[in-house]
C-alpha atoms as a PDB file:
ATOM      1  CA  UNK A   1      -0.572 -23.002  26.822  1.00  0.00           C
ATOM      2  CA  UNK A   2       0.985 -19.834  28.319  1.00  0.00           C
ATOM      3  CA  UNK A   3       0.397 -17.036  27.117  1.00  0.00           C
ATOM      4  CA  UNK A   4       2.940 -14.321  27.076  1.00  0.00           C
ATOM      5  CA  UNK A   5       2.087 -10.518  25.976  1.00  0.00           C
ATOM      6  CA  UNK A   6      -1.628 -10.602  27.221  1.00  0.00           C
ATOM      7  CA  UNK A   7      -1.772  -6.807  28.232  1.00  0.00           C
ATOM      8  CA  UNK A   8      -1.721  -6.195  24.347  1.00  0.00           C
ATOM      9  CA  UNK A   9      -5.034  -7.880  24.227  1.00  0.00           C
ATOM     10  CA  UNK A  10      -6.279  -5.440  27.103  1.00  0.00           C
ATOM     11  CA  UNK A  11      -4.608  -2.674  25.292  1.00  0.00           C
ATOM     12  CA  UNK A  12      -6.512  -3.034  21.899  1.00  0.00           C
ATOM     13  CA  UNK A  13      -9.950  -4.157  23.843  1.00  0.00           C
ATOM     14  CA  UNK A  14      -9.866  -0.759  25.234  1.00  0.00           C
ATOM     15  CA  UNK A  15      -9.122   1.083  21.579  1.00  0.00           C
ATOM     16  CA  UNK A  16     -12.277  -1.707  19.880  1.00  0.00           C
ATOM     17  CA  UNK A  17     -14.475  -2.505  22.801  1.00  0.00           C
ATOM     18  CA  UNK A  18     -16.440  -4.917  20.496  1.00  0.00           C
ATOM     19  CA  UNK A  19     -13.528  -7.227  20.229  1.00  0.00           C
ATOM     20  CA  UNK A  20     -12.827  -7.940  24.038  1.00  0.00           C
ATOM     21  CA  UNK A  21     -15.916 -10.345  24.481  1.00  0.00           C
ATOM     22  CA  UNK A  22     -13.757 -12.036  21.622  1.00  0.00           C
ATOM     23  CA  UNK A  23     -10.341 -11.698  22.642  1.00  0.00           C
ATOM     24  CA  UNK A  24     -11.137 -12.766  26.289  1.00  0.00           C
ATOM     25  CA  UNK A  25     -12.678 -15.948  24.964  1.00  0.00           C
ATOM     26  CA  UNK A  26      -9.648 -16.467  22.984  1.00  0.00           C
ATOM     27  CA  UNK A  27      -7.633 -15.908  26.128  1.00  0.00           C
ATOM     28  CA  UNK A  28      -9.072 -18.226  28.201  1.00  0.00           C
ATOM     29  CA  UNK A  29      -9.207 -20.890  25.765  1.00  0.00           C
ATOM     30  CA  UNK A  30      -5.731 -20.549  24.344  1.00  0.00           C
ATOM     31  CA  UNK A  31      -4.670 -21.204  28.312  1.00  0.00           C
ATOM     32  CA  UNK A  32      -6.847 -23.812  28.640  1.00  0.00           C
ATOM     33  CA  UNK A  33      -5.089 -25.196  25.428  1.00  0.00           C
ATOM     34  CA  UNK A  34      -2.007 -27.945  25.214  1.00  0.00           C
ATOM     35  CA  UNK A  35      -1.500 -27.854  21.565  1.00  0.00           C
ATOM     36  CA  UNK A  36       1.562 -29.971  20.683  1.00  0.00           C
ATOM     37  CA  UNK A  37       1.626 -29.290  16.928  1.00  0.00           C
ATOM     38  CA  UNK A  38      -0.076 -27.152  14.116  1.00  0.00           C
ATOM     39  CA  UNK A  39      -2.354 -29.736  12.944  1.00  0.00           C
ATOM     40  CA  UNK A  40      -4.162 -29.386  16.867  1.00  0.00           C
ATOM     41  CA  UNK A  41      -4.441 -25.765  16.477  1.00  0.00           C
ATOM     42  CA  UNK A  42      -5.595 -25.965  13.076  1.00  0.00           C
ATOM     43  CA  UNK A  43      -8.281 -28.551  14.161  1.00  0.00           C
ATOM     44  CA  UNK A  44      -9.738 -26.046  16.376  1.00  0.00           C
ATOM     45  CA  UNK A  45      -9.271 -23.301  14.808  1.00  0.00           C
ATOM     46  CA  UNK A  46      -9.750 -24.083  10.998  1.00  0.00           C
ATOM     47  CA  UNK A  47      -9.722 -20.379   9.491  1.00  0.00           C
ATOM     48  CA  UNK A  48      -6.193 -19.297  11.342  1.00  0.00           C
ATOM     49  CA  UNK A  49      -3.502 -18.478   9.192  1.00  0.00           C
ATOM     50  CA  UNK A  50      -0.272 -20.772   9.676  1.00  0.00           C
ATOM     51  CA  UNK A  51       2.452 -18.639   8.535  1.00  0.00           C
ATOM     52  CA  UNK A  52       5.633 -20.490   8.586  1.00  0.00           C
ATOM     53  CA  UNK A  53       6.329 -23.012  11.236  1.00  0.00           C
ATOM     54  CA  UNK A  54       5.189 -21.230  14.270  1.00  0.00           C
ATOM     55  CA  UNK A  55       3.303 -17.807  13.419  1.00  0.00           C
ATOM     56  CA  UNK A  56      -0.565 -17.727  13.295  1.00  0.00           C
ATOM     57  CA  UNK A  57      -3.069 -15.263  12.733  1.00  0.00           C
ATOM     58  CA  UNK A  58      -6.501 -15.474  14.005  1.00  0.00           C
ATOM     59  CA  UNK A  59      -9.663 -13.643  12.980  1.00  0.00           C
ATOM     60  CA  UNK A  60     -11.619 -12.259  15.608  1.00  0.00           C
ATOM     61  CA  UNK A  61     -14.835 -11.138  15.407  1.00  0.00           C
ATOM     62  CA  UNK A  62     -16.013 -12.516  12.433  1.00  0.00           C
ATOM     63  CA  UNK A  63     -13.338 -11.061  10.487  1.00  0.00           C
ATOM     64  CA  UNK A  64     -12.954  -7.481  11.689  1.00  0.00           C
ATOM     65  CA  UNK A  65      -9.795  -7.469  13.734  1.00  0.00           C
ATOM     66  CA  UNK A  66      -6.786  -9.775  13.251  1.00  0.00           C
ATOM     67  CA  UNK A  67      -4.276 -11.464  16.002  1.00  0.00           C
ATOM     68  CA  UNK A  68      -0.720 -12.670  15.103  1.00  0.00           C
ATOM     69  CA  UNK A  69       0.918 -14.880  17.689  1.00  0.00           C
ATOM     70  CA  UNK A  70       3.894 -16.957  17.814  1.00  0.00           C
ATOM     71  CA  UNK A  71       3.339 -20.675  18.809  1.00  0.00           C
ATOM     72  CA  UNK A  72       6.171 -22.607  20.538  1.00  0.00           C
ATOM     73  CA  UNK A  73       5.086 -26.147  20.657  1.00  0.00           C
ATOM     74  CA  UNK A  74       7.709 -27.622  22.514  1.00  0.00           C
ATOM     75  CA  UNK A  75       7.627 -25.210  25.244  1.00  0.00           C
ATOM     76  CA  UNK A  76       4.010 -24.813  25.296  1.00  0.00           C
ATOM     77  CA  UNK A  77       3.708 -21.119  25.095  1.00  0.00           C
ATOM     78  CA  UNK A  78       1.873 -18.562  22.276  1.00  0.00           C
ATOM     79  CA  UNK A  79       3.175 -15.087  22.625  1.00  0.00           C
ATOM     80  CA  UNK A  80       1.157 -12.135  20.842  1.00  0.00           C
ATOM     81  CA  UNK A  81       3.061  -9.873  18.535  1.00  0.00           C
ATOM     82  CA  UNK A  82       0.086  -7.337  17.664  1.00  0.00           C
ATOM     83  CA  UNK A  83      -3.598  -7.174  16.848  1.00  0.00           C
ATOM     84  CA  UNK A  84      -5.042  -4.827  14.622  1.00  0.00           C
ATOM     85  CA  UNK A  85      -8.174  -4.524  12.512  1.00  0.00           C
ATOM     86  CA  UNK A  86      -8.325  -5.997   9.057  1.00  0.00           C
ATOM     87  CA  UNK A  87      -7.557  -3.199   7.125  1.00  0.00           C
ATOM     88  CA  UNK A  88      -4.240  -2.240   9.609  1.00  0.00           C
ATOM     89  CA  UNK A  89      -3.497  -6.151   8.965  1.00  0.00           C
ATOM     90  CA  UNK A  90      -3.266  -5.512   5.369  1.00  0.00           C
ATOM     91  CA  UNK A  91      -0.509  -3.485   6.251  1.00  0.00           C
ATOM     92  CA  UNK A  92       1.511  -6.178   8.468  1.00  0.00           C
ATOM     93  CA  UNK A  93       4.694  -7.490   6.647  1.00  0.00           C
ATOM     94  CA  UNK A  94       5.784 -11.221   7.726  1.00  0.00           C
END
């Protein structure tokens, strides 16, 4: 997959240092990734959130920070919209 809006992974990693050993590994394996539909992401990653068609939100580091993406299937790219940590997800209207 492609991944489009990276530096805001790099941006919170530097605000929660114990998430980038988390969000890195997400990196690399989301661009190692060729998901063609949800069921494939949701078959790797089983506790993501679909919301809607095409948004997901992932939990990253067991829980304690939160990372909403949009998933294009047919082009094969996920852009990120924001991270935040649980409680500022509480806060995120869809």
């Amino acid at each position: 997959m492609r991944l489009v809006g990276a530096i805001l992974l790099v941006e919170f990693a530097e605000q929660h240092p114990d998430a980038a050993p988390d969000l890195e590994a997400w990196r690399v394996e989301v661009q190692a990734s060729n998901w063609s539909n949800p069921h494939e992401l949701k078959a790797r990653y089983p506790k993501a959130t679909l919301i809607g068609g095409r948004d997901v939100v992932f939990n990253i580091r067991h829980n304690r920070f939160r990372l909403h993406v949009t998933v294009d299937y047919s082009s094969g790219s996920v852009v990120v919209r924001r991270v935040g940590t649980h409680a500022e997800y509480d806060r995120w209207i869809f």
